[in-house]
Protein backbone atom coordinates (compact mmCIF):
# COMPACT_ATOMS: atom_id res chain seq x y z
CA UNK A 1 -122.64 67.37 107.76
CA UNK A 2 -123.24 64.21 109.87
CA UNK A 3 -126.38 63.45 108.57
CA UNK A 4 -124.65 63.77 104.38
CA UNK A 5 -122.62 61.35 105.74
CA UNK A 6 -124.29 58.95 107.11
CA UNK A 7 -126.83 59.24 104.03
CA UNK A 8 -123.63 58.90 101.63
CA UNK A 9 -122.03 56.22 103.48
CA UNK A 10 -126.04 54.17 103.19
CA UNK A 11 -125.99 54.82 99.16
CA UNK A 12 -122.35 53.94 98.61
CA UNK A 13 -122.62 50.69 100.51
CA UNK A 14 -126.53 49.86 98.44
CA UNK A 15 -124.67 50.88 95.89
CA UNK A 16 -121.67 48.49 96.64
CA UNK A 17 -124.15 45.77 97.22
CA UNK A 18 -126.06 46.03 94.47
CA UNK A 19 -123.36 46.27 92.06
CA UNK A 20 -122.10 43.12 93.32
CA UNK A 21 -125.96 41.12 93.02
CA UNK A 22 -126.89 42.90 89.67
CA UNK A 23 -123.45 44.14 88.07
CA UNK A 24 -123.82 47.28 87.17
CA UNK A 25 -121.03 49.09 84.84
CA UNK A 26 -117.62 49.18 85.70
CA UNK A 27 -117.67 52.87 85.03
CA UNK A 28 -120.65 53.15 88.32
CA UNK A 29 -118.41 50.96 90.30
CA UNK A 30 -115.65 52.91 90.38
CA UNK A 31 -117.32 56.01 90.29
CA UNK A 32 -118.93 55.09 93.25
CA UNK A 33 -115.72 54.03 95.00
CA UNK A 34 -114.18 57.70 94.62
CA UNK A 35 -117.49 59.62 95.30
CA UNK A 36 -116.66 61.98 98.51
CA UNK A 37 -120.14 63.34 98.40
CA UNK A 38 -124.02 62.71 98.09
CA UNK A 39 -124.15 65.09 95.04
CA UNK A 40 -121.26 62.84 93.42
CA UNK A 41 -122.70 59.61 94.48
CA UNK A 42 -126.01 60.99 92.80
CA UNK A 43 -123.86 61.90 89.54
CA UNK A 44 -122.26 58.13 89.76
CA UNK A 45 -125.99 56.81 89.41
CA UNK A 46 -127.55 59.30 87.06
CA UNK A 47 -124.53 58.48 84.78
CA UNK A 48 -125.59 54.20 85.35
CA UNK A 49 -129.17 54.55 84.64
CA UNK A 50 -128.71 56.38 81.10
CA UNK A 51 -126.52 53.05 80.90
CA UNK A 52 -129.22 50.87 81.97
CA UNK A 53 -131.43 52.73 80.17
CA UNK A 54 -130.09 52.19 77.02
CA UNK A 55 -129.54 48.36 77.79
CA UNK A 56 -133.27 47.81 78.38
CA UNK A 57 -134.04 49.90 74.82
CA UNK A 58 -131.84 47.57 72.88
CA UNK A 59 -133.24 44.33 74.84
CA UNK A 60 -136.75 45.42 73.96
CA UNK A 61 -135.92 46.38 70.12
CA UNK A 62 -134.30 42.90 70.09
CA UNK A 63 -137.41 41.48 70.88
CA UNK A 64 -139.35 43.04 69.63
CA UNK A 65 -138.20 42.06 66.40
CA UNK A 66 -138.64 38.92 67.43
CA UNK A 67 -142.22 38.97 68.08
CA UNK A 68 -145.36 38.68 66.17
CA UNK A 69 -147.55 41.38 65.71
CA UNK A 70 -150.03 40.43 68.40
CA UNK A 71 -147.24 39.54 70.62
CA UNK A 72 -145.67 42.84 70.13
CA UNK A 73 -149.19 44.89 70.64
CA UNK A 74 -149.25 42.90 74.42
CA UNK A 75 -145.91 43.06 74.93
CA UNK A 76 -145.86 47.07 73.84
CA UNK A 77 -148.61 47.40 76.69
CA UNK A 78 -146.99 45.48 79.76
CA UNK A 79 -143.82 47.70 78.49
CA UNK A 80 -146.17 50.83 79.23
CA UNK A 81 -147.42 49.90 81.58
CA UNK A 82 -144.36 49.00 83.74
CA UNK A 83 -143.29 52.36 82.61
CA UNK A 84 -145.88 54.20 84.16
CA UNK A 85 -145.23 51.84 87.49
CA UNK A 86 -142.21 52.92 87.26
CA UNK A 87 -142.52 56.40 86.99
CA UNK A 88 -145.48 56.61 89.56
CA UNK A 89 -143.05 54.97 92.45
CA UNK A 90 -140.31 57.15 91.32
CA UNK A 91 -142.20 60.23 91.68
CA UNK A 92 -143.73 59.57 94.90
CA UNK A 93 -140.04 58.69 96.47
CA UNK A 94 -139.70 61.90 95.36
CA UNK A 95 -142.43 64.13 95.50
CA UNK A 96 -144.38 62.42 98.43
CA UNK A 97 -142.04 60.93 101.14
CA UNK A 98 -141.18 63.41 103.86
CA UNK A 99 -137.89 63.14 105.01
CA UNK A 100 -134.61 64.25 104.69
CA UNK A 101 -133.91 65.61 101.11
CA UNK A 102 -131.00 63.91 100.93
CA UNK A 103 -132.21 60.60 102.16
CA UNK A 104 -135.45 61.24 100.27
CA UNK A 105 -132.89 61.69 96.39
CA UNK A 106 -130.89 58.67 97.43
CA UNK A 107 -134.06 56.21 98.09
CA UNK A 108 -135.34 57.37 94.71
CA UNK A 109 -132.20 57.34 92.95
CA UNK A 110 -131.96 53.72 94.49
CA UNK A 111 -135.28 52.77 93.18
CA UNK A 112 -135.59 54.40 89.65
CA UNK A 113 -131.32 52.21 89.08
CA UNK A 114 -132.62 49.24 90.24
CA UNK A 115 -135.97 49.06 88.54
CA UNK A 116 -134.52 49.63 85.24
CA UNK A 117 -131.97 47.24 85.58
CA UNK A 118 -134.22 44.92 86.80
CA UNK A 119 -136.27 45.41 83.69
CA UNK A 120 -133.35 44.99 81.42
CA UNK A 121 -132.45 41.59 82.79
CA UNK A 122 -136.33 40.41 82.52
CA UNK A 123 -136.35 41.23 78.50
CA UNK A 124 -132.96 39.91 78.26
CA UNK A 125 -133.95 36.90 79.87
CA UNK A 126 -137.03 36.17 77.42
CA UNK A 127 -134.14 36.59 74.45
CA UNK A 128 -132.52 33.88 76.34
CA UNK A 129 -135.33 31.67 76.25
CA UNK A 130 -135.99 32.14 72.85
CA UNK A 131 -132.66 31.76 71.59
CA UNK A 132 -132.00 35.65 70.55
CA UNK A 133 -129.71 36.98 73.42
CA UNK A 134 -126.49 36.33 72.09
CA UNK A 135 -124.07 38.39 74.84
């Protein structure tokens, strides 16, 4: 019990944090302020990343509109390949890290949010610099 709660009180307050440097959803922000567990704290981000998610898929069909076909071909394969980055660290948070289980789901959780959000806000910010991201 101590250690879910010291793990849950870590999450919510990265959580917090990074809500506050990379403003996620309302909807994760308060969800996180009334989660009373790890298992609803997990929920709260699971629910944020399909949001991110889809955030970064409408960036990158924005652009690549945008682009011209050679762009698009290099641009398809950075895309892939930060994918696979992506899903490499994720899974060996995950699947490799020994630890705590719960410590072990909330770095990964952590990780997986971030880096898509993070990815959203790079593509976004190319539409910005070539006039497309109209917000």
């Amino acid at each position: 019990m101590i250690r879910e709660s010291i793990v849950l009180s870590t999450l919510v307050l990265t959580a917090g944090a990074s809500a506050q440097e990379r403003f996620y959803s309302n909807d994760f922000q308060q969800c996180s302020k009334v989660a009373a567990s790890l298992e609803a704290t997990a929920s709260c981000i699971n629910v944020e990343i399909v949001v991110q998610k889809k955030r970064l898929n409408a960036a990158y069909i924005k652009l690549t509109k945008r682009l011209n076909s050679k762009d698009k071909a290099y641009f398809d394969e950075v895309q892939r390949k930060w994918v696979s980055w992506r899903d490499d660290n994720y899974n060996f948070l995950s699947e490799h890290v020994q630890g705590e289980f719960d410590t072990v789901r909330a770095t990964s959780l952590d990780f997986m949010l971030k880096s898509i959000f993070d990815r959203a806000s790079e593509v976004e910010m190319i539409l910005d610099e070539i006039g497309e991201n109209s917000l």
